[in-house]
Protein backbone atom coordinates (compact mmCIF):
# COMPACT_ATOMS: atom_id res chain seq x y z
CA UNK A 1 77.00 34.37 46.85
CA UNK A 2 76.85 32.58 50.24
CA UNK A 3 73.97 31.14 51.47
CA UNK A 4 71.93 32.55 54.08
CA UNK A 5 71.16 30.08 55.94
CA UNK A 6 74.57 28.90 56.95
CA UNK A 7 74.98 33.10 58.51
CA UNK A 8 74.40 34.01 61.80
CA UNK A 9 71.33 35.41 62.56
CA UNK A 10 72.49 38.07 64.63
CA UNK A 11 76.14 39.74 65.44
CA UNK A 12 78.36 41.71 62.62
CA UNK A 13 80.65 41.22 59.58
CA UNK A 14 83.86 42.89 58.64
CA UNK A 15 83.99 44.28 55.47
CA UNK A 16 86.78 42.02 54.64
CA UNK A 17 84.23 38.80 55.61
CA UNK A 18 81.80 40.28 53.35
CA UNK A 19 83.93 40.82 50.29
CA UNK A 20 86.41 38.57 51.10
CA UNK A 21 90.00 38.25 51.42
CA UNK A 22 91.86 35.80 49.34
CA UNK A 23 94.99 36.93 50.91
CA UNK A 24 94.29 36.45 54.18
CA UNK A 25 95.70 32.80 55.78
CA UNK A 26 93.30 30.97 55.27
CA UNK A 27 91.67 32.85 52.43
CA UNK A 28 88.48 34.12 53.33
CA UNK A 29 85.59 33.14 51.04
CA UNK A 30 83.42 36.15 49.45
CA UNK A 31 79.98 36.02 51.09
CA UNK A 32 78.91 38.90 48.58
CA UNK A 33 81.43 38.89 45.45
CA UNK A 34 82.02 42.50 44.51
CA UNK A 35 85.16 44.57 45.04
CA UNK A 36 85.72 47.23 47.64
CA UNK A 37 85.12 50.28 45.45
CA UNK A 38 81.89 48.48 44.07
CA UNK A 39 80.83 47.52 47.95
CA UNK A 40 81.64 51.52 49.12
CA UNK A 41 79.53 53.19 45.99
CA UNK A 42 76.79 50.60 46.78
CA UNK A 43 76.53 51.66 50.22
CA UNK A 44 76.34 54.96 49.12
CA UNK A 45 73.52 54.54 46.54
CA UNK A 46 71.82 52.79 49.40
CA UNK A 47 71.89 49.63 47.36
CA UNK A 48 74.23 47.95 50.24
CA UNK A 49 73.27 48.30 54.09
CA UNK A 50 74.39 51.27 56.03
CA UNK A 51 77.86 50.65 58.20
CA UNK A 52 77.70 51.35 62.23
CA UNK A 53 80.54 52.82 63.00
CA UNK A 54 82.13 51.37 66.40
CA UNK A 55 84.97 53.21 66.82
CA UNK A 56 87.16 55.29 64.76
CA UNK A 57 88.83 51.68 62.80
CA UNK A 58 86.41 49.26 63.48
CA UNK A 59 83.41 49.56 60.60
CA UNK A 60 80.88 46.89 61.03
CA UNK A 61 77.28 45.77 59.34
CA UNK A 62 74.57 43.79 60.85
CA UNK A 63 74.08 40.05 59.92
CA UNK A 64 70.63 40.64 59.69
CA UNK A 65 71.27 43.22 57.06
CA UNK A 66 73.53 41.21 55.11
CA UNK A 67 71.62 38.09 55.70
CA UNK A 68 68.83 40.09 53.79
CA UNK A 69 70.98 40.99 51.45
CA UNK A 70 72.08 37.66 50.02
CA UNK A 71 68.25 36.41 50.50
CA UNK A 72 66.95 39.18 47.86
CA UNK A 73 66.19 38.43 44.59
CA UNK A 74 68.56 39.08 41.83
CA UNK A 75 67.61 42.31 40.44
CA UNK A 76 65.84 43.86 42.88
């Protein structure tokens, strides 16, 4: 995982800068390393932040979410 302290403190992330995108050009580093399926069904078992929504393509999540994310403990 990424560290925190090279994040923004505030703004949002993509889900594709969260999970990465090794296709992309350049490839886009993993700040959380977990697939898309695992990402949606941890959102959904509230063990990943919430999404905002802000329109009908564009899904977001808050830095500071993610940020706390990445500074949890393993396991928790």
């Amino acid at each position: 995982m990424a560290n925190a302290a090279s994040l923004p403190e505030t703004g949002f992330f993509r889900l594709r800068q969260i999970i990465g995108n090794p296709k992309a050009d350049p490839p886009i580093p993993p700040l959380i390393p977990v697939s898309r399926s695992t990402w949606w069904a941890g959102v959904a078992s509230g063990r990943f932040p919430q999404p905002l929504k802000l329109s009908p393509g564009v899904t977001v999540w808050r830095a500071e979410d993610i940020r706390a994310l990445i500074e949890q403990p393993p396991g928790v």
